[in-house]
Protein backbone atom coordinates (compact mmCIF):
# COMPACT_ATOMS: atom_id res chain seq x y z
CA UNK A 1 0.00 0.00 0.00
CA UNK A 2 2.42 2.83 1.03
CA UNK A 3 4.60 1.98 -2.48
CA UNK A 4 1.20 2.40 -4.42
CA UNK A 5 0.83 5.51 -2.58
CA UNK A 6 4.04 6.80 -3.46
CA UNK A 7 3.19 6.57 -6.84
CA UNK A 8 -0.19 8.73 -6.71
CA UNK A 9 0.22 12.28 -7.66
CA UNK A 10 -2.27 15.32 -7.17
CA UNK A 11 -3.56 16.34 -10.50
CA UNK A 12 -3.73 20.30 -11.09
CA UNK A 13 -5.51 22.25 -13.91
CA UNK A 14 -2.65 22.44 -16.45
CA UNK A 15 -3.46 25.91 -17.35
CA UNK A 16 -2.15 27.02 -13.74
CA UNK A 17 1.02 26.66 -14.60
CA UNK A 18 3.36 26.81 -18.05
CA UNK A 19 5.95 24.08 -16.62
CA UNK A 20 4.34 21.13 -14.65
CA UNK A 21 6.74 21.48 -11.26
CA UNK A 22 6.15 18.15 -10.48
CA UNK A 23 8.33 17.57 -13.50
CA UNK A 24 11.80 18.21 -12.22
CA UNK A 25 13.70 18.38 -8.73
CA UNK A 26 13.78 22.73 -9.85
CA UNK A 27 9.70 22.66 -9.54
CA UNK A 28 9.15 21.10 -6.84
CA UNK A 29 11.76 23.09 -4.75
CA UNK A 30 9.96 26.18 -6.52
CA UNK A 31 7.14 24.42 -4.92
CA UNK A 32 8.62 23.84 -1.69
CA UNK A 33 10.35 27.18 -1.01
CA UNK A 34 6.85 29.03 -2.10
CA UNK A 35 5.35 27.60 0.77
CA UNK A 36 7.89 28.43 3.59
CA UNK A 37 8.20 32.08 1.88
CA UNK A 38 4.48 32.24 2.44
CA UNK A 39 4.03 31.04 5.49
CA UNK A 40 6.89 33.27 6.87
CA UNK A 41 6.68 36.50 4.54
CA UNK A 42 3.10 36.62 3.64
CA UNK A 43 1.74 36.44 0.27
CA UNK A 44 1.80 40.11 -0.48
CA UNK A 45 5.52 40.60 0.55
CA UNK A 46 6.54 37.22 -1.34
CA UNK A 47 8.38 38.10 -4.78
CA UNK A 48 9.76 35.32 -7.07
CA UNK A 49 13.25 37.37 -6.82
CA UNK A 50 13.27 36.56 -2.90
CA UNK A 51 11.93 32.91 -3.90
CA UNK A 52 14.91 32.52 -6.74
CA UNK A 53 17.31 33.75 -4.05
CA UNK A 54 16.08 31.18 -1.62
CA UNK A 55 16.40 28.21 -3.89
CA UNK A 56 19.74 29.38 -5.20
CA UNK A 57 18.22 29.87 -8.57
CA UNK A 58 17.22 32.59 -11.31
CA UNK A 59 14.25 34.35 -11.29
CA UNK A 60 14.07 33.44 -14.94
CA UNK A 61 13.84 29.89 -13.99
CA UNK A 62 10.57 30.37 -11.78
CA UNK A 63 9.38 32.51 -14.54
CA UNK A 64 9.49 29.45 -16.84
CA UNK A 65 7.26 27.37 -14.71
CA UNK A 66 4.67 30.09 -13.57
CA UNK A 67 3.82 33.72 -15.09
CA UNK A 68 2.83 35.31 -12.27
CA UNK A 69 2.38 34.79 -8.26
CA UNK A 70 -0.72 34.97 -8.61
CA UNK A 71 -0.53 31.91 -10.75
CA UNK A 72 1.38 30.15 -7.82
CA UNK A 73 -1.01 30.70 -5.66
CA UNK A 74 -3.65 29.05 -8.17
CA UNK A 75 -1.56 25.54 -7.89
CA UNK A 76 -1.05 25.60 -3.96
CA UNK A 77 -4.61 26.23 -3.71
CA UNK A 78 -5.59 23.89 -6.26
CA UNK A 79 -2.44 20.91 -5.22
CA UNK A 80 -4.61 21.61 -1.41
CA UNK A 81 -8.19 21.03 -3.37
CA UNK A 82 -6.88 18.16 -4.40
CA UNK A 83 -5.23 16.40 -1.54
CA UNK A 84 -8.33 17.05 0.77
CA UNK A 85 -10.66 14.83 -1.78
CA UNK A 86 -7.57 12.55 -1.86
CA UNK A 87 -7.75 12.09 2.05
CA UNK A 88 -11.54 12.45 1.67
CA UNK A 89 -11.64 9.29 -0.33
CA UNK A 90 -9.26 7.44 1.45
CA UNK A 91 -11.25 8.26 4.44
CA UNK A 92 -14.76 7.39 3.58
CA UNK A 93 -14.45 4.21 1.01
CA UNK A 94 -15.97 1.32 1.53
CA UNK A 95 -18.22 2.98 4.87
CA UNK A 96 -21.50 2.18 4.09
CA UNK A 97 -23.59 4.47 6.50
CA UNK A 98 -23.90 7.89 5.03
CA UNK A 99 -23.98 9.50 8.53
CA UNK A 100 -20.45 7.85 9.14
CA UNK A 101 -19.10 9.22 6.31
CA UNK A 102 -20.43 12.48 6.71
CA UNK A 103 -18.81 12.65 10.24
CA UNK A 104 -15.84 11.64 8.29
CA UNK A 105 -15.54 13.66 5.74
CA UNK A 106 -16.54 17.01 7.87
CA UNK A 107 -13.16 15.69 10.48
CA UNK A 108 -11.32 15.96 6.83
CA UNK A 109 -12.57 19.42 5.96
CA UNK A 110 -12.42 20.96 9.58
CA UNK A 111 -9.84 19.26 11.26
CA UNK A 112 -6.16 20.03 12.11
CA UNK A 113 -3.43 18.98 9.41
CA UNK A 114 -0.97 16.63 9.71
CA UNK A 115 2.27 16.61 7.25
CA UNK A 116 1.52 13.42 4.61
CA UNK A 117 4.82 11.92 3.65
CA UNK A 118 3.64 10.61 0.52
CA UNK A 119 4.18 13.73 -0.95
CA UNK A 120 7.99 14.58 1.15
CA UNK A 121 8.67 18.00 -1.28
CA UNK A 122 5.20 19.46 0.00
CA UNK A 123 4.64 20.18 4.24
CA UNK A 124 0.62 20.07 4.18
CA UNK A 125 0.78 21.59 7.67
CA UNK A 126 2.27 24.90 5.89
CA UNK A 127 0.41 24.40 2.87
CA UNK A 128 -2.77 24.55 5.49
CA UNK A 129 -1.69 27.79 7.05
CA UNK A 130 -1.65 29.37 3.51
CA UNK A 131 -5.07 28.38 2.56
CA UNK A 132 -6.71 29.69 5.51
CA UNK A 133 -4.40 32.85 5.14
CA UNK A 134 -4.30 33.35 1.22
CA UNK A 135 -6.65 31.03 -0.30
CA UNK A 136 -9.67 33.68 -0.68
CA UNK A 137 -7.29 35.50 -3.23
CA UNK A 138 -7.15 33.50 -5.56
CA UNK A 139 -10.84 34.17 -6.45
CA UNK A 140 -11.82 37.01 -5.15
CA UNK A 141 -10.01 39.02 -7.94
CA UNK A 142 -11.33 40.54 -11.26
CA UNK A 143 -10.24 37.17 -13.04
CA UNK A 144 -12.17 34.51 -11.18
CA UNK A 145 -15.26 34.45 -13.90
CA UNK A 146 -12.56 34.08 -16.70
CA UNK A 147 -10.05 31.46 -14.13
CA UNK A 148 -13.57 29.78 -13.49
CA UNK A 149 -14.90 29.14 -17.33
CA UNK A 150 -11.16 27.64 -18.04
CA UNK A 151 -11.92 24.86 -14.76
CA UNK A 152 -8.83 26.00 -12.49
CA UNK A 153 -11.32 25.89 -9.59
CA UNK A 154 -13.35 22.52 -10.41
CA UNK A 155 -11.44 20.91 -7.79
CA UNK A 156 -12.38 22.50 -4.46
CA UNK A 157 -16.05 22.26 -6.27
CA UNK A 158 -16.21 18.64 -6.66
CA UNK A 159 -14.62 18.05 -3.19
CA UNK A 160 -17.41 20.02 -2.11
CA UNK A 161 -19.84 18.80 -4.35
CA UNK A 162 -18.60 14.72 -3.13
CA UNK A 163 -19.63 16.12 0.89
CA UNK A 164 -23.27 17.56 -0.27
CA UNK A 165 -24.22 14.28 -2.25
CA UNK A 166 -23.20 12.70 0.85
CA UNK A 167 -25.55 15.39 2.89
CA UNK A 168 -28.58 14.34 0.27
CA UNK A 169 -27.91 10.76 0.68
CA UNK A 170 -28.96 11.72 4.34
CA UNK A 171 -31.28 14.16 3.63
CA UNK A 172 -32.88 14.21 -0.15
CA UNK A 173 -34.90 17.32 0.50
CA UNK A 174 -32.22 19.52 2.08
CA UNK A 175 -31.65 22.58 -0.56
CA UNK A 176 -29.03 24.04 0.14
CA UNK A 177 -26.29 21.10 0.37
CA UNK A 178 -23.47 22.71 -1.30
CA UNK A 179 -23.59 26.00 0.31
CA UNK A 180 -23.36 24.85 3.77
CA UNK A 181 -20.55 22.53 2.92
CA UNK A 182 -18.32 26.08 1.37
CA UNK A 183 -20.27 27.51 4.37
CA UNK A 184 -18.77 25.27 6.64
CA UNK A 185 -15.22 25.13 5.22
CA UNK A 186 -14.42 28.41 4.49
CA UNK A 187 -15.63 29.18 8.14
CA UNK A 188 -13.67 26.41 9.86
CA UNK A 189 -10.28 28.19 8.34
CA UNK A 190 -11.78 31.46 9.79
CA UNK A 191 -12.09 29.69 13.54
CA UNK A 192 -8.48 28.14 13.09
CA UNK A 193 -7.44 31.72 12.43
CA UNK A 194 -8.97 33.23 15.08
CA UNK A 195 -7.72 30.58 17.63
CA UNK A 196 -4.18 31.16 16.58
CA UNK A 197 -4.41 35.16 16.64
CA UNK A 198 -8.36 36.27 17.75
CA UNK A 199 -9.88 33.88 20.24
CA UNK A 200 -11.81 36.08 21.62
CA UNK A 201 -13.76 35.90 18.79
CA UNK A 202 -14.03 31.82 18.79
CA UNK A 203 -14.31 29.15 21.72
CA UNK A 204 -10.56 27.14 22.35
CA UNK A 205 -11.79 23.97 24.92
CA UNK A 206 -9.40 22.70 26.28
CA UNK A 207 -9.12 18.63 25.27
CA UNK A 208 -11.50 19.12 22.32
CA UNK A 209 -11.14 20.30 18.64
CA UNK A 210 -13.69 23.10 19.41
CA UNK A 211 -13.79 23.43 15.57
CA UNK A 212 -14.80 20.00 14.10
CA UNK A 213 -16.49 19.51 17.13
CA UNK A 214 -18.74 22.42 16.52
CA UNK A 215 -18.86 22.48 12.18
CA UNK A 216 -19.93 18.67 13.15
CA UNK A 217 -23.35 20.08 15.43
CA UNK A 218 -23.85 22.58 12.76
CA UNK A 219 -24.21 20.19 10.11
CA UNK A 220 -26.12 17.51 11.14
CA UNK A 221 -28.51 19.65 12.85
CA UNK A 222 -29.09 21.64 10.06
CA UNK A 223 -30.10 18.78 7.80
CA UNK A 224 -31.70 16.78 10.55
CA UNK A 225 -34.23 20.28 10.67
């Protein structure tokens, strides 16, 4: 199992990027550095000349793989898209009770992050922080309507469109199934942020995952209405 693992690879909208980094030891330590320059800089101070010094490279070179920063954004947000259905997957096959794999697949969305060493060039936990940080610009820009029509976002919506089939499995007459699913991811990464840097605006229990714990009441009561 973990060699057939080691083989699997996220698939990412090929119009993201002009180079696929997953092709060569360059892109994925384009890849890797990103994410630490992210995480530590913050997307709007981040510059592919700080990223080409970090990786001892040219700022050419990351030029040939993506056009803009923007676009780098586009594949750490979509590369996260897709590892979440990945662990979704993994996570709810073969359970045959729809409630169980609701529960499941809402601990995938909402939960904490652990690094996933099938994929060594890529820390997930940093990759995490940068979604909840960063993800919401890479669609709410001018773009998105143009990004959406060419598919770079049809991952996060069939990740989110595998949890509400899920929800209508439980509930057939629920409306609103894909709505409270974004609903309920966007504003977990909201309550991890505030946690880390607001909690007065959230509730940190001690000895629970006040998050999960809570996106988990939300749901089910909602479609149990």
């Amino acid at each position: 199992m973990e060699s057939l693992l080691k083989q699997f690879t996220i698939q990412v909208n090929e119009g993201i990027y002009l180079k696929d980094p997953e092709s060569s030891d360059l892109g994925k330590k384009i890849v890797s550095g990103s994410i630490d320059m992210i995480v530590d800089l913050g997307f709007e101070n981040f510059t592919f000349r700080k990223l080409a010094e970090e990786i001892q490279s040219t700022e050419a070179s990351v030029y040939r793989y993506f056009k803009s920063k923007h676009k780098l954004l586009l594949y750490l947000t979509s590369w996260y898209w897709g590892w979440m259905e990945y662990r979704l997957v993994f996570t709810t096959t073969n359970i045959e009770s729809p409630q169980e794999r609701l529960k499941r697949a809402l601990h995938v969305l909402t939960g904490p992050v652990q690094d996933d060493r099938t994929f060594e060039h890529i820390s997930e936990v940093k990759l995490h922080e940068i979604v909840i940080a960063e993800s919401s610009k890479a669609y709410l820009n001018k773009k998105v309507d143009e990004e959406n029509s060419q598919g770079v976002f049809k991952g996060y919506k069939r990740l989110v469109g595998r949890v509400s089939d899920i929800i209508l499995e439980i509930n057939p007459e629920y409306k609103y199934p894909h709505m409270l699913v974004s609903t309920v991811i966007e504003g977990a990464h909201h309550q991890r942020y505030f946690a880390e840097h607001l909690p007065r605006l959230t509730d940190v229990l001690e000895g629970e995952d006040s998050i999960t714990s809570f996106c988990k009441d939300v749901v089910f009561r909602t479609i149990t209405i």
